[in-house]
N, C-alpha and C. Protein backbone atom coordinates (compact mmCIF):
# COMPACT_ATOMS: atom_id res chain seq x y z
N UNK A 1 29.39 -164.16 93.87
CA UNK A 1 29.89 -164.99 92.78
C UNK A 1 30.37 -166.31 93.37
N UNK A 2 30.15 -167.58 92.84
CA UNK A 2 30.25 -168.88 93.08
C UNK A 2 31.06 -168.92 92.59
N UNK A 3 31.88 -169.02 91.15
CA UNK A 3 32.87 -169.49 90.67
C UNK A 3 33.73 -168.93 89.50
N UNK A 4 35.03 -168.32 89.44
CA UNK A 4 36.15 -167.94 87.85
C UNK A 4 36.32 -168.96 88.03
N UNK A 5 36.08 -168.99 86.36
CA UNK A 5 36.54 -169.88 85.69
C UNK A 5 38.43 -169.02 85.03
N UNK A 6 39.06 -170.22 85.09
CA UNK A 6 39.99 -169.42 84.29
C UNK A 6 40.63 -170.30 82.80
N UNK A 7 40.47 -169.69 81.68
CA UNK A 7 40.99 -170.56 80.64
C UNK A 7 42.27 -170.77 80.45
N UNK A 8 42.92 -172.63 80.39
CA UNK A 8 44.01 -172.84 79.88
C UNK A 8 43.77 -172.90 78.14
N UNK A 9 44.95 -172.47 77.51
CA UNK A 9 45.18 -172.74 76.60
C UNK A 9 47.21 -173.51 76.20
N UNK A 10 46.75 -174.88 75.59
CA UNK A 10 48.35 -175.46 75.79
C UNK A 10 48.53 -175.16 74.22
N UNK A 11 49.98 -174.88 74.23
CA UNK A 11 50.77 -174.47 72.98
C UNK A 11 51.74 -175.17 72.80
N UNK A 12 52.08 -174.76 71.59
CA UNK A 12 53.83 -175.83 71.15
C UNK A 12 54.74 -175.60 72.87
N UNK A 13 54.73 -174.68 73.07
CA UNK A 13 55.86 -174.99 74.52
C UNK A 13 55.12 -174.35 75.66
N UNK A 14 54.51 -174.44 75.82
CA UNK A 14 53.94 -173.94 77.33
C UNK A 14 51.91 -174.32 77.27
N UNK A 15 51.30 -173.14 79.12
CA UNK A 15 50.42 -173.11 78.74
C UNK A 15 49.95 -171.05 78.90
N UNK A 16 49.12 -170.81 78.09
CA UNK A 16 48.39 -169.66 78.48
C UNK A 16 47.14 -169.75 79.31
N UNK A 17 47.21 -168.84 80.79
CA UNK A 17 45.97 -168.82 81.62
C UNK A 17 45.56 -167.15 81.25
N UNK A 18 44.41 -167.60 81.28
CA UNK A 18 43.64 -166.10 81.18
C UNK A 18 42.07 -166.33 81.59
N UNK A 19 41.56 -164.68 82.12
CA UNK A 19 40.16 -164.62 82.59
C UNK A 19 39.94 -163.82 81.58
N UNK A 20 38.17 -163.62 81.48
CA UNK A 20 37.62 -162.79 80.46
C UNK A 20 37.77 -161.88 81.17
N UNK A 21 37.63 -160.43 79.84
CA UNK A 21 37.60 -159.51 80.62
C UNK A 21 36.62 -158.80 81.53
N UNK A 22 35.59 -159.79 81.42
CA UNK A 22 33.94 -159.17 82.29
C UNK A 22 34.51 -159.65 83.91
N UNK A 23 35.66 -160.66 84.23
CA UNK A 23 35.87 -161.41 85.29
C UNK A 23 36.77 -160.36 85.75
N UNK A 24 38.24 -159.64 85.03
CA UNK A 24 38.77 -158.65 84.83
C UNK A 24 38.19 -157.02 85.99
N UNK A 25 37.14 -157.21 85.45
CA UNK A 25 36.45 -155.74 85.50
C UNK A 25 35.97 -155.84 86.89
N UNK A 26 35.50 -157.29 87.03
CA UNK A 26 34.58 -157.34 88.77
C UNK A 26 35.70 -157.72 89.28
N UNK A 27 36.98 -157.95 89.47
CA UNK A 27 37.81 -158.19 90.69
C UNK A 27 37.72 -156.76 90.91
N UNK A 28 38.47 -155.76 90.08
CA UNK A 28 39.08 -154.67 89.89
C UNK A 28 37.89 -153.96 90.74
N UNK A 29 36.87 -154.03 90.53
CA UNK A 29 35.70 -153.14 91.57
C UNK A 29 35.45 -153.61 92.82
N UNK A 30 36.37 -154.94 93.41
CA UNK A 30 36.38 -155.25 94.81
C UNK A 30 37.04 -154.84 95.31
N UNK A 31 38.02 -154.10 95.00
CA UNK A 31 39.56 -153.42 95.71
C UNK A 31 40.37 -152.73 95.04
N UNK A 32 40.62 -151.15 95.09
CA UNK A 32 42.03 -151.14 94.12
C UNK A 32 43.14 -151.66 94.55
N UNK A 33 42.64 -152.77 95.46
CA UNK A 33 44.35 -153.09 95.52
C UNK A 33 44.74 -154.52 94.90
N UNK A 34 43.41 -155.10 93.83
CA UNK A 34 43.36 -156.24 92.94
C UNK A 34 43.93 -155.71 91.89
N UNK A 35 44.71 -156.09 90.96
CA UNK A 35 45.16 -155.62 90.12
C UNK A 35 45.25 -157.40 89.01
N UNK A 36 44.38 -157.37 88.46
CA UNK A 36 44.12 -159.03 87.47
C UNK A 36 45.20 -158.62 86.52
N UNK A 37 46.15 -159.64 85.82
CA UNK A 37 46.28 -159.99 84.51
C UNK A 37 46.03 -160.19 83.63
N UNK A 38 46.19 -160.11 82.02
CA UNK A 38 45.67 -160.81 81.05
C UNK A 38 45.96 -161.90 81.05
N UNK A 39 47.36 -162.00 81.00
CA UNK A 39 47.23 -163.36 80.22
C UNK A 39 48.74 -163.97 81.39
N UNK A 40 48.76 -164.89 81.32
CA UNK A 40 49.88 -165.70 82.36
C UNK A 40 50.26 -166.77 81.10
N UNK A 41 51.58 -167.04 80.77
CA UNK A 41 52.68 -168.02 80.05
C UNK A 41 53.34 -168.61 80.98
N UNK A 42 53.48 -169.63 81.27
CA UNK A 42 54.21 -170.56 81.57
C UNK A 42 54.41 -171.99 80.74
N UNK A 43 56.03 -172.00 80.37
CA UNK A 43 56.07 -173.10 79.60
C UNK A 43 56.01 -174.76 80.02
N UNK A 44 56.48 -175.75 79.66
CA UNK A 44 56.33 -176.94 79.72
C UNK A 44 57.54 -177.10 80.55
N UNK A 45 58.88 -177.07 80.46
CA UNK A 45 59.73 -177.56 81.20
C UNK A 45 59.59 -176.48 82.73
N UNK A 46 58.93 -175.47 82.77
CA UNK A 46 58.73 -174.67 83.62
C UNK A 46 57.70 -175.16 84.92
N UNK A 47 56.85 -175.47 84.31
CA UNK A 47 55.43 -176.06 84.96
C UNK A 47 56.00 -177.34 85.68
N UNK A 48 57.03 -178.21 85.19
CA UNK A 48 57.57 -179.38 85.41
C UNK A 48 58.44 -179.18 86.59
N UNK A 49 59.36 -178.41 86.62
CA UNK A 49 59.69 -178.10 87.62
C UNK A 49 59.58 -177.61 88.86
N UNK A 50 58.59 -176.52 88.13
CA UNK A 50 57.89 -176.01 89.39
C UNK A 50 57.24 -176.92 90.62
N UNK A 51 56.26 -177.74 89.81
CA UNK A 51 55.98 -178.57 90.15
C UNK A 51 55.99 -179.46 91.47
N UNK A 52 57.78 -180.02 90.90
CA UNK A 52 58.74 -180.89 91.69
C UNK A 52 58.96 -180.63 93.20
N UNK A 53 59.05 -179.20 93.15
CA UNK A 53 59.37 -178.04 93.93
C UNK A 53 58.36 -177.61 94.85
N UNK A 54 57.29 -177.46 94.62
CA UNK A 54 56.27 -176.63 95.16
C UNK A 54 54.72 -177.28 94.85
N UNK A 55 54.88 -178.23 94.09
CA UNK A 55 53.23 -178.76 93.95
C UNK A 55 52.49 -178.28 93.03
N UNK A 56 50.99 -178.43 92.57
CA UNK A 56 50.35 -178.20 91.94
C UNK A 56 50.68 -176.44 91.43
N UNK A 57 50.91 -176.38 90.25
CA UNK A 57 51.29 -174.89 89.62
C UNK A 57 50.09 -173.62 89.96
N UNK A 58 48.70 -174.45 89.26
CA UNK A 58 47.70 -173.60 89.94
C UNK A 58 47.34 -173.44 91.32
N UNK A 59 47.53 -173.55 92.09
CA UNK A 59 47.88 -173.33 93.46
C UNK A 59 48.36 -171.25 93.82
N UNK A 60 49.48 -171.54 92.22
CA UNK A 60 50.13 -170.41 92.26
C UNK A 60 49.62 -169.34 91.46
N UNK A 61 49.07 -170.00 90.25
CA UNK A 61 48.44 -169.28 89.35
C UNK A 61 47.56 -167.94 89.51
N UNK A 62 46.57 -168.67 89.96
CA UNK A 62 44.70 -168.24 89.78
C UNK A 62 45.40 -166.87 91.15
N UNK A 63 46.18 -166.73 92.34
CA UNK A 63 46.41 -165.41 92.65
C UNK A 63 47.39 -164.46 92.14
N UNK A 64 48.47 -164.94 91.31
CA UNK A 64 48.64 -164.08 90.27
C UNK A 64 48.05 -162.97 89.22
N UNK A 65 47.17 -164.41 88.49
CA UNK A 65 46.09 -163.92 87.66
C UNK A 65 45.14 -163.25 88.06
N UNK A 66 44.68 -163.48 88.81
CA UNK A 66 43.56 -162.21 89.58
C UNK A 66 44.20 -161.00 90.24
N UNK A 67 45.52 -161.45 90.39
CA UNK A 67 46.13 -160.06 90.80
C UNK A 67 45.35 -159.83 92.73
N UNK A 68 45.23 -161.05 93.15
CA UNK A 68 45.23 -161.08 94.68
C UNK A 68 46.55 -161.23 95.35
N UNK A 69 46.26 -160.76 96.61
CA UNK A 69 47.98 -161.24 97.46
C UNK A 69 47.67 -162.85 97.63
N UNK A 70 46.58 -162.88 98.30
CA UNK A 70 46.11 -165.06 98.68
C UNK A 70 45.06 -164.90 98.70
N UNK A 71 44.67 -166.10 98.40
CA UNK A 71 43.02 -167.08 98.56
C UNK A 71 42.19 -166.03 99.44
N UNK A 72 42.65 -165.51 100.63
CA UNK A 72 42.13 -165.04 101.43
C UNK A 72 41.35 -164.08 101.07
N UNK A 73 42.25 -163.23 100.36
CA UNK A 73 41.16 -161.97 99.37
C UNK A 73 39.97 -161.92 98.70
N UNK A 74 39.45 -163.50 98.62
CA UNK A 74 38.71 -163.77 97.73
C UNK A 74 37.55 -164.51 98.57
N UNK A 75 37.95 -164.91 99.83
CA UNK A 75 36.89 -165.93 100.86
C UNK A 75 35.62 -165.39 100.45
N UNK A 76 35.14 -164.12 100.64
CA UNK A 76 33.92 -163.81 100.83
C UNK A 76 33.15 -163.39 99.11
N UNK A 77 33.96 -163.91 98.67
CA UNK A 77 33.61 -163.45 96.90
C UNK A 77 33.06 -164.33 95.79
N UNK A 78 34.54 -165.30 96.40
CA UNK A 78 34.21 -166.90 95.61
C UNK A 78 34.17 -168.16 96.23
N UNK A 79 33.93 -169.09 95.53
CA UNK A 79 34.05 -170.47 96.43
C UNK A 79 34.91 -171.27 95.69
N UNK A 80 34.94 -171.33 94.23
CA UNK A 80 35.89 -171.85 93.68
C UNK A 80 36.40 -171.58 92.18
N UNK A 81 37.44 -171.96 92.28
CA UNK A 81 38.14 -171.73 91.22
C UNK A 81 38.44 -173.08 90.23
N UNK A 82 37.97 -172.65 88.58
CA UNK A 82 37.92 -173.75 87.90
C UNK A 82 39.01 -173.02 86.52
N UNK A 83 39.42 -174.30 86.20
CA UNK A 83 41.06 -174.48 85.01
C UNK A 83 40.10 -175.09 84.58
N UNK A 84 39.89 -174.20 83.34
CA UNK A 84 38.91 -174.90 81.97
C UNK A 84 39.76 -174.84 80.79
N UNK A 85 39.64 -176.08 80.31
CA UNK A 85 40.55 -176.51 78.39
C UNK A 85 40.22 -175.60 77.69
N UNK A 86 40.55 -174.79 76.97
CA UNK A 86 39.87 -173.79 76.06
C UNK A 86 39.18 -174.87 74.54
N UNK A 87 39.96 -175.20 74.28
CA UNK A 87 39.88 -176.63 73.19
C UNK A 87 38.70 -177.57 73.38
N UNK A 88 38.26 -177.74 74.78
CA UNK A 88 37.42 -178.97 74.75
C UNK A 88 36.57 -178.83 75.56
N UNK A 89 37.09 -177.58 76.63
CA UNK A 89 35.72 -177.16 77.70
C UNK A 89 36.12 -177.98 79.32
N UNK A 90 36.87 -178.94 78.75
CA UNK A 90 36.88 -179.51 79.89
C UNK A 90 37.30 -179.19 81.04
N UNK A 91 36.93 -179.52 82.69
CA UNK A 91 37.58 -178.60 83.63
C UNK A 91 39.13 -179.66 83.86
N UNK A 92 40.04 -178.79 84.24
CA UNK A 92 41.27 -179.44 84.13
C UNK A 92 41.56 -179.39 86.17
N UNK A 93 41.49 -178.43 86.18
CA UNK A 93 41.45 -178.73 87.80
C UNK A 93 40.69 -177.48 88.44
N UNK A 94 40.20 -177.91 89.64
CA UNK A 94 39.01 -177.11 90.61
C UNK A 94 39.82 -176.84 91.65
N UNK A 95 39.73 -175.47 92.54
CA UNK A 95 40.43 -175.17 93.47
C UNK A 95 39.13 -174.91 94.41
N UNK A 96 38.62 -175.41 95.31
CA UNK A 96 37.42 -174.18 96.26
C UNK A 96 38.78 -173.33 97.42
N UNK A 97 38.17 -172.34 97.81
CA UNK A 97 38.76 -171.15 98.10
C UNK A 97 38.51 -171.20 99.31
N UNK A 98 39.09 -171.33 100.67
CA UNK A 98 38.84 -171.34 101.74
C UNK A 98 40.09 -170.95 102.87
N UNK A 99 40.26 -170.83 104.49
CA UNK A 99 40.61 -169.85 104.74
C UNK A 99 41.94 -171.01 104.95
């Protein structure tokens, strides 16, 4: 696999990240020790801070959401990781995956 995509969706106070569940199903058969999410909330003054603090949020995200420990888990799987608008399609930010 070349690339998850993962969908943002922005709301009155935050954003929702989520993978489909076909993306779901193939981590989960690379390891039981992947364990993906549905859905990830993080709000607006949250993301802001974080931010300040630590840098780009997805950074933090996309191994949450996949339910990896780091990037590393994923070297030989994927190459990159894409933050797609749910609303407009658009990619919001690209991560490639490397060691």
């Amino acid at each position: 696999m070349e690339t998850i995509k993962i969908n943002v969706n922005k709301q009155m106070d935050g954003y929702t990240f989520t993978i489909a569940p076909s993306i779901r199903q193939l981590i989960k058969s690379w390891s039981q020790n992947f364990h993906p999410a549905n859905i990830i909330f993080v709000a607006y003054d949250t993301k802001s801070d974080f931010e300040s603090y630590y840098g780009k949020l997805e950074r933090s995200i996309y191994p949450a959401l996949l339910g990896v420990d780091s990037q590393s888990d994923l070297i030989e799987k994927v190459n990159e990781i894409q933050f797609i608008d749910m609303q407009t399609g658009e990619m919001l930010h690209s991560q490639k995956v490397t060691v």
